[in-house]
Protein backbone atom coordinates (compact mmCIF):
# COMPACT_ATOMS: atom_id res chain seq x y z
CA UNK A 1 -11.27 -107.33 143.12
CA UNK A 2 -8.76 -107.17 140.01
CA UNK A 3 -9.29 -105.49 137.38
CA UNK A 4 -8.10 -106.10 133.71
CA UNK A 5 -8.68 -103.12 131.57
CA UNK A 6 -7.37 -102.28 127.92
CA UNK A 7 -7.52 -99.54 125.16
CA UNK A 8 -10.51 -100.57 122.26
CA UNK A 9 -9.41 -100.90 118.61
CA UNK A 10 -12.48 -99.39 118.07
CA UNK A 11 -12.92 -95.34 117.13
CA UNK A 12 -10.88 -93.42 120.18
CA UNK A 13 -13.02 -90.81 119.91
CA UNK A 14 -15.52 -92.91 121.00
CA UNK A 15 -14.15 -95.43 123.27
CA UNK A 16 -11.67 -94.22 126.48
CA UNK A 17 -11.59 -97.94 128.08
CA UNK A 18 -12.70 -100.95 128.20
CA UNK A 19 -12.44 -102.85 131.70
CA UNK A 20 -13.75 -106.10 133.44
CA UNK A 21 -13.72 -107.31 136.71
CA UNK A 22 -15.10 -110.36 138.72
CA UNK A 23 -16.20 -110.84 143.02
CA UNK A 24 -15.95 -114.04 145.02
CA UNK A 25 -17.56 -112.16 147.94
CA UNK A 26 -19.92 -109.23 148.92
CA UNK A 27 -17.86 -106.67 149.62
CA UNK A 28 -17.92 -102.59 148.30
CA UNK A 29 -15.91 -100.69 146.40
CA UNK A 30 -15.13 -96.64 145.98
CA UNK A 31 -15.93 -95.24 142.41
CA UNK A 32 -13.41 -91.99 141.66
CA UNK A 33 -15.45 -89.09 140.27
CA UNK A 34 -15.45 -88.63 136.68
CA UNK A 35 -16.43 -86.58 133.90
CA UNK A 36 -17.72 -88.85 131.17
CA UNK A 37 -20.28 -92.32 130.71
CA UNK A 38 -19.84 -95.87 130.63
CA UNK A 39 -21.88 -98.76 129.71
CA UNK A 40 -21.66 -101.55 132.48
CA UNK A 41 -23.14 -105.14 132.31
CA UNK A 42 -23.30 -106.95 135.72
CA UNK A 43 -23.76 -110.49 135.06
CA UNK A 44 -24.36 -112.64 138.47
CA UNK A 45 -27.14 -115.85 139.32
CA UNK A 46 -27.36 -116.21 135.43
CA UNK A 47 -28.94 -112.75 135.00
CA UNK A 48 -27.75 -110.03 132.66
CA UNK A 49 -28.41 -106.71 133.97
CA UNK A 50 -26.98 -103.21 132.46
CA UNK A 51 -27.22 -99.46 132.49
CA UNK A 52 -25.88 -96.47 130.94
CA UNK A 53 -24.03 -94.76 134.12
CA UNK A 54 -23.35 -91.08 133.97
CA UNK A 55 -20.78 -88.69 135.45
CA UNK A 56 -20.44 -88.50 139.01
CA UNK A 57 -19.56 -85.15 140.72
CA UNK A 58 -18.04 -86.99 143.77
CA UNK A 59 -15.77 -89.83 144.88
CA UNK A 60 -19.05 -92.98 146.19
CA UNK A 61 -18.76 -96.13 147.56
CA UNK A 62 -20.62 -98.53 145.90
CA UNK A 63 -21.38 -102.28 146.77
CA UNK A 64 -20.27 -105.57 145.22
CA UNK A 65 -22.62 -108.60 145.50
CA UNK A 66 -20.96 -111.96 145.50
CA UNK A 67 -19.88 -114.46 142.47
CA UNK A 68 -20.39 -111.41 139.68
CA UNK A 69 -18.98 -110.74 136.92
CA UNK A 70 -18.57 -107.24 135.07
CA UNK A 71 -17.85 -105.34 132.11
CA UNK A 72 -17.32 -101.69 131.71
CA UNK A 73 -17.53 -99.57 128.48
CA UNK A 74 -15.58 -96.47 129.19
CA UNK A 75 -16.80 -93.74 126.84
CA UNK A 76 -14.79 -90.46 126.03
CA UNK A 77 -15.79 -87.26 127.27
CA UNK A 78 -18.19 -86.04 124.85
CA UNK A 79 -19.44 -89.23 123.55
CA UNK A 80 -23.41 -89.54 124.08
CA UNK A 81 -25.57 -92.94 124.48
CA UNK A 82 -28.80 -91.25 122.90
CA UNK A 83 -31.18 -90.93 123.99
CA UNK A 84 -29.19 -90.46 127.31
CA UNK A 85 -27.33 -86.74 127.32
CA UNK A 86 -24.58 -86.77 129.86
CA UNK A 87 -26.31 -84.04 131.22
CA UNK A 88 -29.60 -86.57 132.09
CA UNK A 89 -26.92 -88.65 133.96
CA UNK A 90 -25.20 -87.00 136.29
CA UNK A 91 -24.69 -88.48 139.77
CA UNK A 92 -26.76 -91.16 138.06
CA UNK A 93 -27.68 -94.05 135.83
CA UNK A 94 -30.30 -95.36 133.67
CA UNK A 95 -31.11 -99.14 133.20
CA UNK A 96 -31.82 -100.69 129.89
CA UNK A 97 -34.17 -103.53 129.88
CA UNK A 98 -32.54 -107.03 128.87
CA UNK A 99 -34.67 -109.44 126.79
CA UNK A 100 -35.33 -112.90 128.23
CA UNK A 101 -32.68 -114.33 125.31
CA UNK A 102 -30.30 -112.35 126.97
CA UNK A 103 -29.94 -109.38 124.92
CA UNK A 104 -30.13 -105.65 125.53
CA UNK A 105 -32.46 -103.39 124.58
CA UNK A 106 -31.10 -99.73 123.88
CA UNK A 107 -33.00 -97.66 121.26
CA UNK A 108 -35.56 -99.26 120.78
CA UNK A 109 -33.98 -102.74 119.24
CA UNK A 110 -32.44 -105.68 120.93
CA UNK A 111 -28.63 -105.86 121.11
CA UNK A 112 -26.62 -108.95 121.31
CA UNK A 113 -24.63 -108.46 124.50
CA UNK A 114 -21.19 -108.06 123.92
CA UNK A 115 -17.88 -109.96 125.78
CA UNK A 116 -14.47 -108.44 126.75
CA UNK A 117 -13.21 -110.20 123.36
CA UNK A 118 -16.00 -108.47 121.14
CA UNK A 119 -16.68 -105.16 122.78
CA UNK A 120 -15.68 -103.64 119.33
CA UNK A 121 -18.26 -104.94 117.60
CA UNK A 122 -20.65 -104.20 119.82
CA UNK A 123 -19.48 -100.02 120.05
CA UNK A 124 -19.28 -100.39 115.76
CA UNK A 125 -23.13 -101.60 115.66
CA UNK A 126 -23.97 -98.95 118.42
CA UNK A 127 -22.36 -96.00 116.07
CA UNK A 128 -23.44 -96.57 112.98
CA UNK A 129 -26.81 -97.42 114.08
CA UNK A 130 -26.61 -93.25 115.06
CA UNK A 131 -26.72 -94.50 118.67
CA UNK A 132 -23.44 -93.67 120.21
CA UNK A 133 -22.77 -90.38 118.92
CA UNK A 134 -19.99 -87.68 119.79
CA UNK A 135 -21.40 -84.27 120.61
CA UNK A 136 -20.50 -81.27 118.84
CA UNK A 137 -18.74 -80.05 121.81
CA UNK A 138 -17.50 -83.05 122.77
CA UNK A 139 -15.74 -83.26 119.76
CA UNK A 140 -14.51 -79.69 119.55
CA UNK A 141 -12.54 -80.60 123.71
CA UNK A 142 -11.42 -83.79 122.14
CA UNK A 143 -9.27 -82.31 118.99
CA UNK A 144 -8.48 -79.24 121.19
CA UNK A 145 -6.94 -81.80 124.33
CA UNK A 146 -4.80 -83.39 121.06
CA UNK A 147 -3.92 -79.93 119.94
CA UNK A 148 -2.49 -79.36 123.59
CA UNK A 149 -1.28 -82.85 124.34
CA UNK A 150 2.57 -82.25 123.49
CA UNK A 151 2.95 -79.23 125.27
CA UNK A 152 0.95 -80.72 128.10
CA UNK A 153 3.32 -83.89 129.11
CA UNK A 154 1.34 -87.47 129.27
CA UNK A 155 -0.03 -87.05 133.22
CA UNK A 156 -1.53 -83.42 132.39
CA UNK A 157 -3.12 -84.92 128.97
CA UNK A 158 -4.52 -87.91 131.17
CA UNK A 159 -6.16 -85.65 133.54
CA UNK A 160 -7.64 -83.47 131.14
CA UNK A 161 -9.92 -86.48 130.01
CA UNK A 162 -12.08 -89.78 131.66
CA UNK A 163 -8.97 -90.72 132.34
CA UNK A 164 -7.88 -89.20 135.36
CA UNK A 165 -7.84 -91.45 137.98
CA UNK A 166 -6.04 -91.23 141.13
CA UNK A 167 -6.17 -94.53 142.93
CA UNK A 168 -5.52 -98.53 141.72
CA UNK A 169 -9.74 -99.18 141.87
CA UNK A 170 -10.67 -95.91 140.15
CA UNK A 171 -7.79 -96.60 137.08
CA UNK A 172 -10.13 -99.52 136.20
CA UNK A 173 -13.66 -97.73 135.62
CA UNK A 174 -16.83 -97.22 137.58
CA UNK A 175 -18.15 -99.76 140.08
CA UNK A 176 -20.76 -101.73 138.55
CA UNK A 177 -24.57 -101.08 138.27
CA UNK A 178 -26.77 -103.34 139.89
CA UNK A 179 -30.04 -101.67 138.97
CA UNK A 180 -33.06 -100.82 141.37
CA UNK A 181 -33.10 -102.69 144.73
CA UNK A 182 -29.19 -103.86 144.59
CA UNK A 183 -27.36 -100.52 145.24
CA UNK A 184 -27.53 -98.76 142.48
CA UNK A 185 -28.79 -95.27 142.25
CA UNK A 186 -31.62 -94.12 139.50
CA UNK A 187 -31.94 -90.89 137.77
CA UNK A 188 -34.57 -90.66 135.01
């Protein structure tokens, strides 16, 4: 699997990364712990399925069903999906239900899903519908890590954040959620 990943002109604050990825074959993959959320679609056999996954206290290996395709919101340490606390998430995920027109339902209204080429319109709607917030201490670690990122050097600034990855696999974001009954572990 290759991954293509890139930085979001949307609010940093809000948005770490942005990654997608594609399989030809079953196959499995090993997801680097880390300390914030992301928002991955899985789209394979013409279904759209997606989930709000939350920080993982371990390294996993995770596994990769044939002829998908994913995307991967990245969000900063900090940022909250609500009503999902990163607290709720740990070790875990939560599925959102996806409407039969192909849309995702998160707070209670149906969202158009959003592309690799959008993604920042999608995160804008989220936020200023008050549904991808920062939390207050979120935001207090975030301007304090900027505070210390000169004295710091790049690869100790990196690793202070969602960011830190070790490995080529773990630079490019979780490993997708499959939901119930392909993989995927629930926490609710």
């Amino acid at each position: 699997m290759r991954f293509e990943h890139r930085a979001t002109e949307t609010d940093a604050s809000i948005v770490d990364r942005v990654w997608r990825t594609g399989s030809d074959a079953e196959s499995t993959m090993t997801s680097a712990a880390r300390t914030c959320s992301q928002l991955i679609l899985t789209r394979m056999r013409g279904q759209l399925l997606a989930s709000l996954r939350g920080p993982e206290t371990r390294a996993t290996t995770a596994p990769v069903p044939a002829n998908a395709e994913f995307l991967g919101i990245r969000l900063t340490l900090g940022t909250v999906l609500r009503p999902h606390p990163a607290s709720s998430l740990v070790d875990g995920y939560v599925p959102f239900p996806v409407t039969d027109s192909g849309r995702i339902v998160i707070g209670a209204e149906a969202w158009e899903a959003p592309t690799y080429e959008n993604v920042e319109q999608f995160v804008r709607r989220l936020r200023d519908a008050g549904l991808l917030v920062r939390s207050r201490l979120g935001l207090e670690e975030h301007i304090a890590g900027h505070q210390r990122a000169p004295a710091q050097g790049p690869s100790r600034q990196r690793a202070a954040g969602c960011g830190d990855d070790r490995s080529g696999l773990a630079q490019a974001g979780w490993p997708p959620t499959l939901g119930p009954g392909v993989g995927g572990r629930r926490n609710v």
